[in-house]
Protein backbone atom coordinates (compact mmCIF):
# COMPACT_ATOMS: atom_id res chain seq x y z
CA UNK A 1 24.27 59.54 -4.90
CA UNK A 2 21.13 57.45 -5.49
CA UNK A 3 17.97 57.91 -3.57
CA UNK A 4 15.46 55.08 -3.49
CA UNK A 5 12.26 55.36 -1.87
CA UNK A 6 9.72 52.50 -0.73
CA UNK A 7 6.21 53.24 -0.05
CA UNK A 8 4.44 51.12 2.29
CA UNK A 9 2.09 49.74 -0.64
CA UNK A 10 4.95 48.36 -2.14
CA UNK A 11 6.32 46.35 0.78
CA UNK A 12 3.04 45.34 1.18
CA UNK A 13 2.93 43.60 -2.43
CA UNK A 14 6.31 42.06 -2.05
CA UNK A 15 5.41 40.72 1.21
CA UNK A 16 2.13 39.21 -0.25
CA UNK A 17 4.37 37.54 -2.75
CA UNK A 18 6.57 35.97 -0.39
CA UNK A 19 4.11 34.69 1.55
CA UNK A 20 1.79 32.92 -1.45
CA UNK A 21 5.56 31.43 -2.32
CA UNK A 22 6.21 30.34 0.87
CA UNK A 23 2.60 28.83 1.40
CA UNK A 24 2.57 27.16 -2.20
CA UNK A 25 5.78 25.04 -1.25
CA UNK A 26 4.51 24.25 1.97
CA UNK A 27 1.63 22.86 -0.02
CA UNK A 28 3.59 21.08 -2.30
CA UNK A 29 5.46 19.23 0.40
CA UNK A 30 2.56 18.54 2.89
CA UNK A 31 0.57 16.62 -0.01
CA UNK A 32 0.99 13.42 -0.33
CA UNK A 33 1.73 11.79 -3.73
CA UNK A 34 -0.84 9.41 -5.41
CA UNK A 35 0.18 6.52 -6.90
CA UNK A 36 -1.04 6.82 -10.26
CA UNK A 37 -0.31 3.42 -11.70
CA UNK A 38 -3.03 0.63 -11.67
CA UNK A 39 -0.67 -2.23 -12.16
CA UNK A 40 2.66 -2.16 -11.31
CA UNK A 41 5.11 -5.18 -12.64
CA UNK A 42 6.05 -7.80 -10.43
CA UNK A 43 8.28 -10.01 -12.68
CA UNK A 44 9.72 -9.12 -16.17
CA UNK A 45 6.82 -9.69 -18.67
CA UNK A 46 4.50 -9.96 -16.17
CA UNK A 47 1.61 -7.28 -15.05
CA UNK A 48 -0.11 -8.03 -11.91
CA UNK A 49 -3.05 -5.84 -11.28
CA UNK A 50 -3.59 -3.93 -7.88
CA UNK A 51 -6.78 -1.66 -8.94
CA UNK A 52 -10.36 -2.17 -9.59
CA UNK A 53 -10.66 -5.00 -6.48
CA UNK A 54 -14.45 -4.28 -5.68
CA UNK A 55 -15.74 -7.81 -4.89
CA UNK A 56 -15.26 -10.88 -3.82
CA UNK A 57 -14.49 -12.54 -7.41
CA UNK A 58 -12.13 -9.73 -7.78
CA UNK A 59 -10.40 -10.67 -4.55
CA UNK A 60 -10.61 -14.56 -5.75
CA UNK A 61 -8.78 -13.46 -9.56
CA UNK A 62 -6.32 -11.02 -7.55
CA UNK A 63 -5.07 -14.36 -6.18
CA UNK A 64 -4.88 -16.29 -9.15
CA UNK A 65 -2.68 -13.79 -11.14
CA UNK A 66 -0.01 -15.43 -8.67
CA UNK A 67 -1.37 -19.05 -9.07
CA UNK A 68 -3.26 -19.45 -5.86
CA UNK A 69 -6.12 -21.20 -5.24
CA UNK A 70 -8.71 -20.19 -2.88
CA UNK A 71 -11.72 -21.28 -0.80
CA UNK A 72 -14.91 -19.31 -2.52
CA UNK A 73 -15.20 -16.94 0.96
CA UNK A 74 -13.22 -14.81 3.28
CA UNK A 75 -12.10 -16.90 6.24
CA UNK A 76 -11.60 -13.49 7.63
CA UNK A 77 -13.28 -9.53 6.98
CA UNK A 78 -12.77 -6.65 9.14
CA UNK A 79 -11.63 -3.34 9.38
CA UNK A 80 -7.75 -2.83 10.89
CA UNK A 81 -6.07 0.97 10.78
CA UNK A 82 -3.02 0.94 9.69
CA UNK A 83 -0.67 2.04 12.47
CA UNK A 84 1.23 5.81 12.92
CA UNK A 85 4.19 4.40 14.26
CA UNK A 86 5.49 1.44 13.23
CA UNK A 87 7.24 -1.12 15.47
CA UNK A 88 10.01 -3.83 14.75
CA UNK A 89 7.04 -6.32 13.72
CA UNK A 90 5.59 -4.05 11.27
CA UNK A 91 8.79 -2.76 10.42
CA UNK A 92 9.80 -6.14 9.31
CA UNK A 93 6.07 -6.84 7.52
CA UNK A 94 6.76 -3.58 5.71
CA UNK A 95 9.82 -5.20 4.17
CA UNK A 96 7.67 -7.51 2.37
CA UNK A 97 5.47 -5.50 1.16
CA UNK A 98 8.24 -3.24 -0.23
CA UNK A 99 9.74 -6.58 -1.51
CA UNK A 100 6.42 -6.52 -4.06
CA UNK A 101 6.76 -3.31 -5.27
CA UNK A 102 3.90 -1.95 -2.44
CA UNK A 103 4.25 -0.29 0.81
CA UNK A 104 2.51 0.45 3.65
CA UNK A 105 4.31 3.64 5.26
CA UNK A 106 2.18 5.24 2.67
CA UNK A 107 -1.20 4.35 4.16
CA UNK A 108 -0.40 5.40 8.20
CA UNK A 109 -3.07 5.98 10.18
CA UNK A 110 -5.62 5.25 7.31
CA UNK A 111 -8.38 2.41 7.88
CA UNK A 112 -8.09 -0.08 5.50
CA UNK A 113 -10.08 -3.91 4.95
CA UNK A 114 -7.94 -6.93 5.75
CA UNK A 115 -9.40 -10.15 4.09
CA UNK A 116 -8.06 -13.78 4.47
CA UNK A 117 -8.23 -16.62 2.64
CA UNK A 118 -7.42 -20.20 2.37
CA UNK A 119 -5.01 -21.24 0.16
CA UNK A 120 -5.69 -24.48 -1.35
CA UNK A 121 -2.92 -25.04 -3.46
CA UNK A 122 0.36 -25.02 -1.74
CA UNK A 123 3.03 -27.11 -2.97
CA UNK A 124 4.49 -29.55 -0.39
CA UNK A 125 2.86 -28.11 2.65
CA UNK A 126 0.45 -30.00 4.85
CA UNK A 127 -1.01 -27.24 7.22
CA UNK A 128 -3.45 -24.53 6.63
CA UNK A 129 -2.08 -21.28 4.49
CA UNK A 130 -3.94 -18.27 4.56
CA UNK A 131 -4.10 -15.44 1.80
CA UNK A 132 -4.23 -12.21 3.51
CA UNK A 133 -5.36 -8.87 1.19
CA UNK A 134 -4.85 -5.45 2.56
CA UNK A 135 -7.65 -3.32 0.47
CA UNK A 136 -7.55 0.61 0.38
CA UNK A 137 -10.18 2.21 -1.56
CA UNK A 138 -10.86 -0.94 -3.93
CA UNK A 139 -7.13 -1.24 -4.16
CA UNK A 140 -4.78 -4.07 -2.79
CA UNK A 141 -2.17 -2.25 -0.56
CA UNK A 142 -0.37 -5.27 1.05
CA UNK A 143 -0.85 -8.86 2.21
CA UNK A 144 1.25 -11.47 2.00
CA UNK A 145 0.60 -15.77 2.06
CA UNK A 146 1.47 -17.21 5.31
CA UNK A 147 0.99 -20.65 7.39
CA UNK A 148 -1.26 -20.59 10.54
CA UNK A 149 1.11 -22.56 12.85
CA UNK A 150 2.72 -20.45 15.36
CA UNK A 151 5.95 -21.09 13.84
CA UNK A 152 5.06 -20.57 10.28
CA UNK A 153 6.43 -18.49 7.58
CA UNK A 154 5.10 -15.57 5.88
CA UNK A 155 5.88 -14.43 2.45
CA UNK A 156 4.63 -12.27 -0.62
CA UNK A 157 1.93 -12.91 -2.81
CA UNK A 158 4.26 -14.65 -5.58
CA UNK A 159 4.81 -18.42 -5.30
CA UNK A 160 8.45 -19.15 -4.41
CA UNK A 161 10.02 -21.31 -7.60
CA UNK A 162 12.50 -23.61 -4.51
């Protein structure tokens, strides 16, 4: 027969254990992950770069990695939050912006800088096209290249080749 005895100390120790386990996991799945790349590619060959978008020339040269064309000056700057919950309109904006490699579930709840642009270069299309830039800490988030009329289209940031 075996007796095994357990001081209080010792309890005490493995239960201090446990509990820096427990809390170090938590950790590890409350923070959220970084995205650590600068570019990211966006057609085979081809590295379009999301970082280091400080400025208005910045903004202007984001563009033209795409082939766009834009007016010198934001039609449009102001500060939008991107929403908690999203609904079906978001929902379906989000697709796009997952469609480029980005997206904006990652940035709920955060303020970001929404900047719009016209588009002076678009093929076979008479109406006014705006360039919209979603910028989070000097990096472009989202956006996409839409028309202004009511029943427009929006797409990504790449031209379409039809």
């Amino acid at each position: 027969m075996f007796i095994y005895s357990v001081r209080a100390s010792t309890l005490k120790f493995f239960g201090g254990v446990i509990l820096s386990v427990v809390t170090l996991i938590t950790l590890i799945c409350l923070i959220p992950t970084v995205d650590t790349e600068d570019a990211q590619t966006f057609s085979p060959g081809e590295k379009i770069n999301y970082s280091g978008i400080k400025s208005n020339d910045d903004r202007i040269n984001f563009l033209k990695q795409f082939g766009w064309e834009a007016e010198p000056s934001p039609t449009k700057e102001e500060t939008v939050t991107i929403p908690d919950d999203f609904d079906r309109v978001y929902t379906g904006y989000n697709e796009i912006q997952k469609s480029m490699g980005l997206d904006l579930s990652k940035y709920k709840n955060k303020e970001v800088i929404r900047y719009c642009y016209k588009i002076t270069n678009y093929p076979d299309y008479d109406g006014e096209v705006i360039a919209t830039l979603l910028i989070y800490r000097n990096k472009v988030i989202g956006g996409d290249i839409s028309s202004a009329d009511a029943n427009g289209f929006t797409q990504g940031f790449e031209k379409s080749t039809s």
